[in-house]
PDB file of N, CA and C in Angstrom:
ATOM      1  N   UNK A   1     -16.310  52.557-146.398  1.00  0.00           N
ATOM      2  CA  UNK A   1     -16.046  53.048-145.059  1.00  0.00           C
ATOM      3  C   UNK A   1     -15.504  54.478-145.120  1.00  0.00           C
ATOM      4  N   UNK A   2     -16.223  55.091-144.116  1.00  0.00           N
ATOM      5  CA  UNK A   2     -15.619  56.573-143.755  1.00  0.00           C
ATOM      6  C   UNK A   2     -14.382  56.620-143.460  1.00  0.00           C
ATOM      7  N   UNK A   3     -13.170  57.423-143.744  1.00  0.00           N
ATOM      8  CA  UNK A   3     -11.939  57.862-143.609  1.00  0.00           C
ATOM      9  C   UNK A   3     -11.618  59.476-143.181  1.00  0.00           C
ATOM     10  N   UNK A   4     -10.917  59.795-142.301  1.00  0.00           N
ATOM     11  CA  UNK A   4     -10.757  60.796-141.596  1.00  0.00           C
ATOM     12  C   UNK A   4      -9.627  61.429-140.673  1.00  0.00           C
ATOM     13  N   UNK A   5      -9.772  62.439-139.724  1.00  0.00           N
ATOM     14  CA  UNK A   5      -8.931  62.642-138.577  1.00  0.00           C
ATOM     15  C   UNK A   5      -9.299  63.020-137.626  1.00  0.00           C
ATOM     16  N   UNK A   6      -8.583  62.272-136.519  1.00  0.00           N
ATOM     17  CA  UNK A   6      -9.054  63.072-135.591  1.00  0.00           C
ATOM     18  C   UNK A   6      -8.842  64.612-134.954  1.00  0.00           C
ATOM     19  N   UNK A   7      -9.985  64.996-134.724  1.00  0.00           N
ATOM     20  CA  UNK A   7     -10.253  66.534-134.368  1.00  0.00           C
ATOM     21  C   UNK A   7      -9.834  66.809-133.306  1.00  0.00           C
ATOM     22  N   UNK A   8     -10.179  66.359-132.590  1.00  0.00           N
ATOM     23  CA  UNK A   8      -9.901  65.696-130.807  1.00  0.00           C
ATOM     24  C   UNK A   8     -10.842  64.732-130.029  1.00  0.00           C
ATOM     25  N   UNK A   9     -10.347  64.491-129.033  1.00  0.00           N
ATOM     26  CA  UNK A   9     -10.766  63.116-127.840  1.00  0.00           C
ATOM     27  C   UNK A   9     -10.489  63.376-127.004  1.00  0.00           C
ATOM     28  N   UNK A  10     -11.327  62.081-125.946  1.00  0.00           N
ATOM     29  CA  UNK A  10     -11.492  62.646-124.751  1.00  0.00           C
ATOM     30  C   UNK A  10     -11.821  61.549-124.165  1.00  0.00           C
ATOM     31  N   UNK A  11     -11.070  60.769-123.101  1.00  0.00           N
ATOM     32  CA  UNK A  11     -11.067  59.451-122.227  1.00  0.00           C
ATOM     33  C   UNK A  11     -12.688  59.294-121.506  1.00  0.00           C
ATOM     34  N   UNK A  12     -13.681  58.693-121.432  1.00  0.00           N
ATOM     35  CA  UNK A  12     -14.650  58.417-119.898  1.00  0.00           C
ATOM     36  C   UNK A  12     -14.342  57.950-119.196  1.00  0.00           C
ATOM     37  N   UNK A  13     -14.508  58.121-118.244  1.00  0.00           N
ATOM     38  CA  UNK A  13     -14.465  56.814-116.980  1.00  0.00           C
ATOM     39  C   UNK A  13     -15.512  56.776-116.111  1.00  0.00           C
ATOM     40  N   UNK A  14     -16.148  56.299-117.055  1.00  0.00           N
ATOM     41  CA  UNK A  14     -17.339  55.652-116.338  1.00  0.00           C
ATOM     42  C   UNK A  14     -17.550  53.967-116.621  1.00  0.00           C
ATOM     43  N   UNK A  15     -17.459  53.009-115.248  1.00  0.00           N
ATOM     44  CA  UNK A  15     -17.398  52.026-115.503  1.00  0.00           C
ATOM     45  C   UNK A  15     -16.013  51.519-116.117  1.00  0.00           C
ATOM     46  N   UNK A  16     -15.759  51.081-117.226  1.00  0.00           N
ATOM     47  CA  UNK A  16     -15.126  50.658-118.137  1.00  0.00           C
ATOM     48  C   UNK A  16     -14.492  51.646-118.995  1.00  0.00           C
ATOM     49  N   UNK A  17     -13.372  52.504-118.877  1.00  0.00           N
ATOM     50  CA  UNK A  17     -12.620  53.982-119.657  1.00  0.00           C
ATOM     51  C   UNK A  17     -13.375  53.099-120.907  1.00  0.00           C
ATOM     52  N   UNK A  18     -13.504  54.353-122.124  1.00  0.00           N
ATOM     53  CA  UNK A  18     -13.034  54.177-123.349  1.00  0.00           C
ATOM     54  C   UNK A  18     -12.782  55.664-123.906  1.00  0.00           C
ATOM     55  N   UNK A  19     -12.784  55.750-124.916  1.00  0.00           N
ATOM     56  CA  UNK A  19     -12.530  56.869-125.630  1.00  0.00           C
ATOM     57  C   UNK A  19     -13.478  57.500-126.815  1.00  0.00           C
ATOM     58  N   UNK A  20     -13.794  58.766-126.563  1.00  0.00           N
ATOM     59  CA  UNK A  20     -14.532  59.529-127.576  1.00  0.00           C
ATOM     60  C   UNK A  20     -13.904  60.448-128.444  1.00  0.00           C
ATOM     61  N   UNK A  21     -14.531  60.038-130.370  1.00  0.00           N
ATOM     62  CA  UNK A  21     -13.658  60.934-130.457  1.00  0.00           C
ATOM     63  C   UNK A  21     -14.881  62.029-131.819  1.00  0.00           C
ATOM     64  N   UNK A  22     -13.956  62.973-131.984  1.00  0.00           N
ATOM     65  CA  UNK A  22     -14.362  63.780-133.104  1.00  0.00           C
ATOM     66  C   UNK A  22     -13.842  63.942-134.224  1.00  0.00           C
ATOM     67  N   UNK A  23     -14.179  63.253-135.531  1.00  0.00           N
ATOM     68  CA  UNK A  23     -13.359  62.975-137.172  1.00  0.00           C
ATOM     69  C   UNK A  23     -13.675  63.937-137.483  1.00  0.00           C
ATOM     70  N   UNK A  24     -12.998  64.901-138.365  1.00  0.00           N
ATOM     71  CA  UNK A  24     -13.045  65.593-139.121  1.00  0.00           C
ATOM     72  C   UNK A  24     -13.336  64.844-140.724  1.00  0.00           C
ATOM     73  N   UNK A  25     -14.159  64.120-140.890  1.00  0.00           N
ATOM     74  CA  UNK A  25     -14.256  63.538-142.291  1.00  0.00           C
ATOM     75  C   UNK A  25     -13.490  64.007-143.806  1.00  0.00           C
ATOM     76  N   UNK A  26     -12.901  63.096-144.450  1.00  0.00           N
ATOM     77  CA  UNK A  26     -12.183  63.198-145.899  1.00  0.00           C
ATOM     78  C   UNK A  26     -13.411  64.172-147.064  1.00  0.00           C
ATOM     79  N   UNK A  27     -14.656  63.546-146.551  1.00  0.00           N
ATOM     80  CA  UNK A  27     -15.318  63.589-147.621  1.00  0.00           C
ATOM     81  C   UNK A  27     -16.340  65.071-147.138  1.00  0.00           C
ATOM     82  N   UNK A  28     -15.646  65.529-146.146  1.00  0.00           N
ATOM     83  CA  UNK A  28     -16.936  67.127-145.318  1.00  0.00           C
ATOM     84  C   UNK A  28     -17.281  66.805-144.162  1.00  0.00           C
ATOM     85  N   UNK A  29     -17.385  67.679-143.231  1.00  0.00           N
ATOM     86  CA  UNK A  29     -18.143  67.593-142.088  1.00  0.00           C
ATOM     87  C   UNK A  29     -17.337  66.653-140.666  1.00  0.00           C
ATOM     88  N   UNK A  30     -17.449  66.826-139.708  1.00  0.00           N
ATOM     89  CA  UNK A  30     -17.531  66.356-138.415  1.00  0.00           C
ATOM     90  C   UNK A  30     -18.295  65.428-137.927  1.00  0.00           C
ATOM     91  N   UNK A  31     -18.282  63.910-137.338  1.00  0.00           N
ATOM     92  CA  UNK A  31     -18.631  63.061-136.730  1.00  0.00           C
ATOM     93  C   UNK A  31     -18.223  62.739-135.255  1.00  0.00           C
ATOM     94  N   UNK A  32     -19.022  62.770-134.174  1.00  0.00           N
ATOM     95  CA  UNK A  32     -18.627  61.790-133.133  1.00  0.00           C
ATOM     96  C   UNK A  32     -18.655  60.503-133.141  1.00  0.00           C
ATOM     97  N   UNK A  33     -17.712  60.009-132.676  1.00  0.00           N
ATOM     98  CA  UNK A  33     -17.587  58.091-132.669  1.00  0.00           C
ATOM     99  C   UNK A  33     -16.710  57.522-131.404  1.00  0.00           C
ATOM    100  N   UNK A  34     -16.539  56.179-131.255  1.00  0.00           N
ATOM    101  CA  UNK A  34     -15.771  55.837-130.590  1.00  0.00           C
ATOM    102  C   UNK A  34     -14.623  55.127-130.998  1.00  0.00           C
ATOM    103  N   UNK A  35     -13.474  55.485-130.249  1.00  0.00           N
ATOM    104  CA  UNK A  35     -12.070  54.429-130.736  1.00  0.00           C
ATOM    105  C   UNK A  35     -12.243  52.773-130.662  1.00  0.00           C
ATOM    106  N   UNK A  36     -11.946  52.371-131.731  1.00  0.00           N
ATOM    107  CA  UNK A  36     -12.300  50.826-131.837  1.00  0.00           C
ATOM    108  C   UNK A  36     -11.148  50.283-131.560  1.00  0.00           C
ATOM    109  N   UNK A  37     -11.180  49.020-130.323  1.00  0.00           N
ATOM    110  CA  UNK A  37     -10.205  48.513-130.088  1.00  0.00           C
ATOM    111  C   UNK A  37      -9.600  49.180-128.509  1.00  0.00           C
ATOM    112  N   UNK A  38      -8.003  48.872-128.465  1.00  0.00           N
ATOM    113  CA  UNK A  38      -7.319  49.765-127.054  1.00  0.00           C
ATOM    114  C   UNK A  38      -6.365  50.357-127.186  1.00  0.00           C
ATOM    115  N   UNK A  39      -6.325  50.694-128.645  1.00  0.00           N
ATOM    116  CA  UNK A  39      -5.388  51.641-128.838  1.00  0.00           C
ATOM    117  C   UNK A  39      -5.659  53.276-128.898  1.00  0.00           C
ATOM    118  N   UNK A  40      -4.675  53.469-128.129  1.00  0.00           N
ATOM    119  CA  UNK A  40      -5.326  55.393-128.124  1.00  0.00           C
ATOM    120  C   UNK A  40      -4.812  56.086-128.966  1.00  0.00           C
ATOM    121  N   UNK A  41      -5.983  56.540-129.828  1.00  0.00           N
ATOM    122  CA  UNK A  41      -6.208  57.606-131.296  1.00  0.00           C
ATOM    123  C   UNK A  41      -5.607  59.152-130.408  1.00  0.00           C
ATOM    124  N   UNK A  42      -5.100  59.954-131.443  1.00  0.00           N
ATOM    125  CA  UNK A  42      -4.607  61.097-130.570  1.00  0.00           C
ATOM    126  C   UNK A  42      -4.880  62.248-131.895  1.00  0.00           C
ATOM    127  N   UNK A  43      -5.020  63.517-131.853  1.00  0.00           N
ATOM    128  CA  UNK A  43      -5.234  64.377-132.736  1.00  0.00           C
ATOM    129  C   UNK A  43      -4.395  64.017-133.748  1.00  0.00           C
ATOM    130  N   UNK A  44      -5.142  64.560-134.832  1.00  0.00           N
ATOM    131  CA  UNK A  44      -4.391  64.106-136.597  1.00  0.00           C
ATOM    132  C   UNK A  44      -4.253  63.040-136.816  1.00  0.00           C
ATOM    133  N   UNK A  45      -4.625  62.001-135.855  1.00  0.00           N
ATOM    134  CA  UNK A  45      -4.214  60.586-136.665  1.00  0.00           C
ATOM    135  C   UNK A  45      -5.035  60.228-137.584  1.00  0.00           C
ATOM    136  N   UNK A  46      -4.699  59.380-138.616  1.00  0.00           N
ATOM    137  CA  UNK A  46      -5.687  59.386-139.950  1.00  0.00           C
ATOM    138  C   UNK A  46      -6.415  58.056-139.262  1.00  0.00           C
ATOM    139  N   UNK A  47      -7.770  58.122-139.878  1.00  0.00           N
ATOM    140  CA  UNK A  47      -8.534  56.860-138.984  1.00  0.00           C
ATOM    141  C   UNK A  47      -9.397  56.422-140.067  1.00  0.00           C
ATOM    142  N   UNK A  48     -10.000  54.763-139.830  1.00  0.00           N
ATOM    143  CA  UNK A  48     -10.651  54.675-140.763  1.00  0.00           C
ATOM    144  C   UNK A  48     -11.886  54.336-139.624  1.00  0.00           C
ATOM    145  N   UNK A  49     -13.142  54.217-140.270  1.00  0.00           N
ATOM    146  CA  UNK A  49     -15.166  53.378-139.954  1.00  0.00           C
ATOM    147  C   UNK A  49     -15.084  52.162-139.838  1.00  0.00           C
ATOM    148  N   UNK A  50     -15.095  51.687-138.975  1.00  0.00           N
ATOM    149  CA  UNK A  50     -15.059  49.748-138.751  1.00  0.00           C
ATOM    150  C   UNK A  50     -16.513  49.758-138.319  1.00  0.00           C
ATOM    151  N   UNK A  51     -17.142  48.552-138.849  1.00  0.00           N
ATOM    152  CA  UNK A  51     -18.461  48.192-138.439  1.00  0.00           C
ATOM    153  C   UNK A  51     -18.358  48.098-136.384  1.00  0.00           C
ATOM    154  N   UNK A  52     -19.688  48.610-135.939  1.00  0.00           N
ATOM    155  CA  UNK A  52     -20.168  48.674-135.153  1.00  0.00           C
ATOM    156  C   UNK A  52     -19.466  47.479-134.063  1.00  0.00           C
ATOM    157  N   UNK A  53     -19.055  47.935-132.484  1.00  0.00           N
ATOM    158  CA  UNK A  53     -19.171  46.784-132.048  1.00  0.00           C
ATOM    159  C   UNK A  53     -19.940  46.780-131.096  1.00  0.00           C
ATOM    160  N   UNK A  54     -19.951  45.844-129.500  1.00  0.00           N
ATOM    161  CA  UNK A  54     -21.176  45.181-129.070  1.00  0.00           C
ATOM    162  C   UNK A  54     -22.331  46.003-129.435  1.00  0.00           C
ATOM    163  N   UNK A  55     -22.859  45.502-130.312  1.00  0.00           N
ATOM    164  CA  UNK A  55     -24.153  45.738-131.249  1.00  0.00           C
ATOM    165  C   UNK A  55     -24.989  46.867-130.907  1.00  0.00           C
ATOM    166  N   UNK A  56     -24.151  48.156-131.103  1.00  0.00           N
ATOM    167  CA  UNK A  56     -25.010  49.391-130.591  1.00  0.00           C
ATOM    168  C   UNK A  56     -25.171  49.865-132.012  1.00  0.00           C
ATOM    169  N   UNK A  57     -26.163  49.963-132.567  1.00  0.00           N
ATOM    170  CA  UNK A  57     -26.346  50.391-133.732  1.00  0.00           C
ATOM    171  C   UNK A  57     -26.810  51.932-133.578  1.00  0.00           C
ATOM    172  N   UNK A  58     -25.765  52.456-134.727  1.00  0.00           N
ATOM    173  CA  UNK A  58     -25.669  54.006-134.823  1.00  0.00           C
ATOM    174  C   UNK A  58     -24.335  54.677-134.442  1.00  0.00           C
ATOM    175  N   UNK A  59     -24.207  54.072-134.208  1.00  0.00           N
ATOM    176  CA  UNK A  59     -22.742  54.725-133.161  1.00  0.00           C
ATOM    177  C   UNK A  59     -21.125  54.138-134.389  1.00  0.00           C
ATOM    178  N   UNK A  60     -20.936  55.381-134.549  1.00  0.00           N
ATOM    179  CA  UNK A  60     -19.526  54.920-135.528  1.00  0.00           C
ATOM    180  C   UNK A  60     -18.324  54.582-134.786  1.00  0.00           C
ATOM    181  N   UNK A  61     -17.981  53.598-135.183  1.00  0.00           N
ATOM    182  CA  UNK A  61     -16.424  53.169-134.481  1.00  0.00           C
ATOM    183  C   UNK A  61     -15.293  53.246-135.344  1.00  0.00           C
ATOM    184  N   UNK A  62     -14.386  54.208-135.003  1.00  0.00           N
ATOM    185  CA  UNK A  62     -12.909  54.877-135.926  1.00  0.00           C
ATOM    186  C   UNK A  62     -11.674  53.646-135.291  1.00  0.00           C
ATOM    187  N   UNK A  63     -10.612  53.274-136.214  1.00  0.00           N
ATOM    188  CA  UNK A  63      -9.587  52.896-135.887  1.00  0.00           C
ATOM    189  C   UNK A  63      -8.508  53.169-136.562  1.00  0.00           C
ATOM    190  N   UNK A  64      -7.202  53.625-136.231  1.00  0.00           N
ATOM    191  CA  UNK A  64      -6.122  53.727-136.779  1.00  0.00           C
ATOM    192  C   UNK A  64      -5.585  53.354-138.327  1.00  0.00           C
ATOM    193  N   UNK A  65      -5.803  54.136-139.071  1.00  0.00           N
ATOM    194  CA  UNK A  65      -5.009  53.290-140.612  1.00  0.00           C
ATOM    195  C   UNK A  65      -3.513  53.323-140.710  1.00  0.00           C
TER     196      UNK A  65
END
């Protein structure tokens, strides 16, 4: 699993809020993903890659380490 930080985020509200965010990856480079779970990720927090949830394949989901 990918390990990282966040770069920054940014709430939707469309429908159902969630949160988008931007990792700065351990290993190079920048990813968009979404916060996994309901806890709100905030710049610099170290995050880890949790498998996918309701089954959108492609889409990386970050959560708090």
């Amino acid at each position: 699993m990918r390990t990282g930080a966040v770069y920054t985020e940014t709430i939707v509200h469309m429908g159902e809020p969630y949160q988008i965010l931007i990792v700065s990856l351990d290993e190079g480079g920048r990813v968009t993903g979404r916060a996994s779970g309901d806890t709100r990720l905030v710049i610099d927090d170290k995050v880890i890659e949790t498998d996918s949830e309701n089954g959108i394949p492609g889409i990386p989901y970050f959560r708090k380490l």
